[in-house]
N, C-alpha and C. Protein backbone atom coordinates (compact mmCIF):
# COMPACT_ATOMS: atom_id res chain seq x y z
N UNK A 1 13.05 16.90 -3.41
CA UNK A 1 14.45 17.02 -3.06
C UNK A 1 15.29 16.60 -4.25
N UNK A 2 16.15 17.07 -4.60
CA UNK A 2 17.11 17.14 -5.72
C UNK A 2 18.65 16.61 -4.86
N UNK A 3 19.24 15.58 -5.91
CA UNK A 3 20.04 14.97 -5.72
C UNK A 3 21.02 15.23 -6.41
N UNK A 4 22.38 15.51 -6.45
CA UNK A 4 23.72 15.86 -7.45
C UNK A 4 23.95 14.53 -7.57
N UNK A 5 24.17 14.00 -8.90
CA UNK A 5 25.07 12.51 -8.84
C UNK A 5 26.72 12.80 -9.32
N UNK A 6 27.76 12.92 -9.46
CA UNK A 6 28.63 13.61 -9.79
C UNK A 6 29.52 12.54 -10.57
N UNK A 7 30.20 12.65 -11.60
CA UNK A 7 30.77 11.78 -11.92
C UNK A 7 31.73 10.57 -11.58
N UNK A 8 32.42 11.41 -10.66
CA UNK A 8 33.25 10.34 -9.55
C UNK A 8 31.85 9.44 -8.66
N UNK A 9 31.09 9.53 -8.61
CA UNK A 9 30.08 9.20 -7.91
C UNK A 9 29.85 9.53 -6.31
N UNK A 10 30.29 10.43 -6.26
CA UNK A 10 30.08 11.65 -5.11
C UNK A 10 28.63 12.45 -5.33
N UNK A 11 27.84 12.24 -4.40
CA UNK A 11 26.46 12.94 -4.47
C UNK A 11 26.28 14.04 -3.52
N UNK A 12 25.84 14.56 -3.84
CA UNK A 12 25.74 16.30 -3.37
C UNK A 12 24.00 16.84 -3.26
N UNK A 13 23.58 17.25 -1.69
CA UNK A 13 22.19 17.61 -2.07
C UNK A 13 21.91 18.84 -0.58
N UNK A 14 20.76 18.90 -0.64
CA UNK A 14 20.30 19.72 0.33
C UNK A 14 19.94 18.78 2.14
N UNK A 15 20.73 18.86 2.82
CA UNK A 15 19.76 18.22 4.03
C UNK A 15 18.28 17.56 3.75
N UNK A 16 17.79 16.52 4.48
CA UNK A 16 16.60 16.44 4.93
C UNK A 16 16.64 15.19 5.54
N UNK A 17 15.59 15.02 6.67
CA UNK A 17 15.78 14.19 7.74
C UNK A 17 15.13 13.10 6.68
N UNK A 18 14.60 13.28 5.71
CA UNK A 18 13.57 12.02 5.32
C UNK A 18 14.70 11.18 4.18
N UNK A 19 15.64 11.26 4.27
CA UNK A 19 17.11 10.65 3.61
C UNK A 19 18.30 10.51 4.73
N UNK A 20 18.21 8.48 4.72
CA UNK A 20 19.35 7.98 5.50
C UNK A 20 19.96 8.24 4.52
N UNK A 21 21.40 9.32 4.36
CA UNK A 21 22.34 9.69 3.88
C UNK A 21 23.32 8.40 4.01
N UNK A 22 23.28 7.41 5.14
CA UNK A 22 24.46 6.45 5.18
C UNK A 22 24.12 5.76 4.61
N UNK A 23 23.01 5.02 4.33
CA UNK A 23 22.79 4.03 3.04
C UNK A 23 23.58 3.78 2.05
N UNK A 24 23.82 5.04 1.69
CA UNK A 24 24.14 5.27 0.14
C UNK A 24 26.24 5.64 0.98
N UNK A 25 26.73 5.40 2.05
CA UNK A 25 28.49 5.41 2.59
C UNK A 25 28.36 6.74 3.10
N UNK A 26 29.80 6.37 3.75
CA UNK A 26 30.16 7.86 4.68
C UNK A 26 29.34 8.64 4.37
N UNK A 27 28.81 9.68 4.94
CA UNK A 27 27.92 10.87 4.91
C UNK A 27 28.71 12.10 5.38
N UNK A 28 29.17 13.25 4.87
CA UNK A 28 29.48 14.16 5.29
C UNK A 28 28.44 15.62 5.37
N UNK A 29 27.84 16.21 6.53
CA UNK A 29 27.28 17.63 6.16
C UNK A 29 27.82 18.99 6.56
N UNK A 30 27.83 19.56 5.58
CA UNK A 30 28.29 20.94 6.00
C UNK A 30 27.25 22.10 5.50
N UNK A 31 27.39 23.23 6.45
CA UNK A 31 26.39 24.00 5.65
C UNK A 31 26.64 25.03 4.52
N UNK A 32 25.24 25.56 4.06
CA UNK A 32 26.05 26.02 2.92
C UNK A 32 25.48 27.32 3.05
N UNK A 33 24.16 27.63 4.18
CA UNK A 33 23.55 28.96 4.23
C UNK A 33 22.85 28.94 5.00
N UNK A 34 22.75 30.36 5.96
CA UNK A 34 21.81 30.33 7.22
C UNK A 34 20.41 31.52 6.56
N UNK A 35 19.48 30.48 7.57
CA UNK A 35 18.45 31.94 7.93
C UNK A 35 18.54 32.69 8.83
N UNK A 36 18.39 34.04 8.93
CA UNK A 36 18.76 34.46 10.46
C UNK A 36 17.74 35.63 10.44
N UNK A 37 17.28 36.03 11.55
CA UNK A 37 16.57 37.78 11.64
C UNK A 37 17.27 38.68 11.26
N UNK A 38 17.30 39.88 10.31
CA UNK A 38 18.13 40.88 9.95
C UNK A 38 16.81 42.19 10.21
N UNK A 39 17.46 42.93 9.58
CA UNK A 39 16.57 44.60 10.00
C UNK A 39 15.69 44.40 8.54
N UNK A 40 14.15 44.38 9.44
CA UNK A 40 13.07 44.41 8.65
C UNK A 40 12.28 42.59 8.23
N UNK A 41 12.80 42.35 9.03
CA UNK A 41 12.59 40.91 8.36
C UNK A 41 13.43 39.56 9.24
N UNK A 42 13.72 38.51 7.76
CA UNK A 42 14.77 37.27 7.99
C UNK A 42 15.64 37.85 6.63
N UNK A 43 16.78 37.18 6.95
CA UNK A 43 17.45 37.23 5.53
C UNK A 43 18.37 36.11 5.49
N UNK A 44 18.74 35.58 4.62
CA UNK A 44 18.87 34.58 3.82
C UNK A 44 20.69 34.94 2.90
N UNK A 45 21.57 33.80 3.81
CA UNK A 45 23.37 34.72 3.72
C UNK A 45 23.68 32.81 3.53
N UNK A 46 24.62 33.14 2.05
CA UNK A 46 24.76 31.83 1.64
C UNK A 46 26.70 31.99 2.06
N UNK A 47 27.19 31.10 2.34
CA UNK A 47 28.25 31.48 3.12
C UNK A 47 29.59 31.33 1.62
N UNK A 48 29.26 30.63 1.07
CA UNK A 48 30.45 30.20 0.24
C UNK A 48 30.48 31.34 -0.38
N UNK A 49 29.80 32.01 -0.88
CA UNK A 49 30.15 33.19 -1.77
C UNK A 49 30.02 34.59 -1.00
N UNK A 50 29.07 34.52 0.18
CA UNK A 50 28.77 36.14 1.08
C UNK A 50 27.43 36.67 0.51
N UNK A 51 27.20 36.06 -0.24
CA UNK A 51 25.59 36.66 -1.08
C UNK A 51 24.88 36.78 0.35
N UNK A 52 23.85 37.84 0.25
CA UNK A 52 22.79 38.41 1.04
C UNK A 52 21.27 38.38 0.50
N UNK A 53 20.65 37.79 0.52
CA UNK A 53 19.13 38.35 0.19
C UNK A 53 18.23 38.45 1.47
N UNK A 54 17.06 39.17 0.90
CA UNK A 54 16.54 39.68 1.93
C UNK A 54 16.28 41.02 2.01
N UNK A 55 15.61 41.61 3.13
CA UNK A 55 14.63 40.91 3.71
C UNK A 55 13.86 40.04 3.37
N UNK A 56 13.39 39.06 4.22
CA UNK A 56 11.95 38.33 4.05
C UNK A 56 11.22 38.69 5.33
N UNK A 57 9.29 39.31 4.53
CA UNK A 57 8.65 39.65 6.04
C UNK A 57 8.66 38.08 7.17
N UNK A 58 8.60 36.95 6.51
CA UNK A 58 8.00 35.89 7.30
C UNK A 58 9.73 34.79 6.94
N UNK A 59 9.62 34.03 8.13
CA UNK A 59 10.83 32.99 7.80
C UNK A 59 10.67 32.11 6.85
N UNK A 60 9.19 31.39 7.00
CA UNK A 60 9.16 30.63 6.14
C UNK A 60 9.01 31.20 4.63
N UNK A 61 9.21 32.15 4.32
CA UNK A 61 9.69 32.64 2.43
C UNK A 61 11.17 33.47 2.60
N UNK A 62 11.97 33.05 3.83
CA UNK A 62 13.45 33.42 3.75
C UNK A 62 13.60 31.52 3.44
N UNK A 63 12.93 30.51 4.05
CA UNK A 63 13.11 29.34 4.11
C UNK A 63 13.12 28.45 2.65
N UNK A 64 12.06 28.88 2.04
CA UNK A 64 11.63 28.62 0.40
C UNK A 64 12.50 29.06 -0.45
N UNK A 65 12.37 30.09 -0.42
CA UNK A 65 13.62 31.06 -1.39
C UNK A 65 15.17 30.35 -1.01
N UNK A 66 15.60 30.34 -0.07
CA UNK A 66 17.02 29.62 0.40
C UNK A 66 17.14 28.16 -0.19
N UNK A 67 15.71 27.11 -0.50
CA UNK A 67 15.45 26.35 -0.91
C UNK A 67 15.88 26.39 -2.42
N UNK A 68 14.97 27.11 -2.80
CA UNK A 68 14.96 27.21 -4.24
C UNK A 68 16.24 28.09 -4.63
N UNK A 69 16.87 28.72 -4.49
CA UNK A 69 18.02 29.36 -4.79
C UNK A 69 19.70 27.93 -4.98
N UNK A 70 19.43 27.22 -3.63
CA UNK A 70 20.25 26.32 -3.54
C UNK A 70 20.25 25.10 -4.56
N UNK A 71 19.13 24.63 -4.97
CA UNK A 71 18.50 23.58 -5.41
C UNK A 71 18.40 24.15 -7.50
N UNK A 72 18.15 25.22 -7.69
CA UNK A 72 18.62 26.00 -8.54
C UNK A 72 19.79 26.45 -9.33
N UNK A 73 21.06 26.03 -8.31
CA UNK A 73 22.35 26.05 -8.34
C UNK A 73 22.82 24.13 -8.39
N UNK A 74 22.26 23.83 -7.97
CA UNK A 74 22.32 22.41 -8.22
C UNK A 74 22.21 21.52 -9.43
N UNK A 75 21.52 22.37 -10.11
CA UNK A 75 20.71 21.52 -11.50
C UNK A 75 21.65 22.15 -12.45
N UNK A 76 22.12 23.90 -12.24
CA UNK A 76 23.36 24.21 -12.93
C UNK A 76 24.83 23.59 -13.16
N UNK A 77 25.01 22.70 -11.82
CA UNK A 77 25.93 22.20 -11.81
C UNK A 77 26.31 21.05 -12.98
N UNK A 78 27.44 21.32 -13.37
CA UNK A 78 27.73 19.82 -13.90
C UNK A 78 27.74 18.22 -13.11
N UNK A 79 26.87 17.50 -13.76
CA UNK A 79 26.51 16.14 -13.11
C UNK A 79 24.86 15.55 -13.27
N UNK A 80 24.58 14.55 -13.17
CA UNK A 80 23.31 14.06 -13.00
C UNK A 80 22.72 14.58 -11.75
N UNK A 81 21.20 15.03 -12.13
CA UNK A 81 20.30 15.34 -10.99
C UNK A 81 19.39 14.50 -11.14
N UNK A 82 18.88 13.94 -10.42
CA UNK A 82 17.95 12.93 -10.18
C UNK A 82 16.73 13.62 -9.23
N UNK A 83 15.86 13.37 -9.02
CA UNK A 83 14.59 13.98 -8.24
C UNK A 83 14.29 12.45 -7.84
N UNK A 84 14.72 12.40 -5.82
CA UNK A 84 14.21 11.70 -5.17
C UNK A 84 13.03 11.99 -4.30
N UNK A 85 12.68 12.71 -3.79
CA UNK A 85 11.33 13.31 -3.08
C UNK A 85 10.70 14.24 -3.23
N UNK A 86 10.09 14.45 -3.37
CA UNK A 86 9.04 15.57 -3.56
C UNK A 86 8.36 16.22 -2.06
């Protein structure tokens, strides 16, 4: 799991239940992209921009890919990334 550290010290990351987010103050989540069934598959619709990929035959590689696409965009960002879980 990949962590944004941001200069104001605002951190930015992907969900996961295995991170008390309040530890570290307020916690806010919002989403940033669904998986859903589309024709032929799952597909993979990131909301901030409208991007579409997809099909995927199986969810779990609409699930990976949504992973890695997000987490990918993260490390682009300006700010410290830190790698807390694996």
């Amino acid at each position: 799991m990949l962590l944004n550290i941001l200069e104001d010290g605002t951190m930015e990351g992907l969900y996961s239940d295995d991170l008390d987010y309040e530890e570290f103050g307020e916690a806010t989540v919002e989403r940033a992209s669904n998986v859903e069934p589309v024709d032929g598959g799952w597909g993979v619709h990131i909301i901030e921009t409208g991007e579409d990929y997809g099909p995927f035959k199986k969810r779990k590689e609409a699930l990976k890919f949504e992973v890695e696409l997000l987490e990918g965009r993260m490390i682009e960002t300006p700010g410290r990334v830190k790698e807390l879980l694996s």
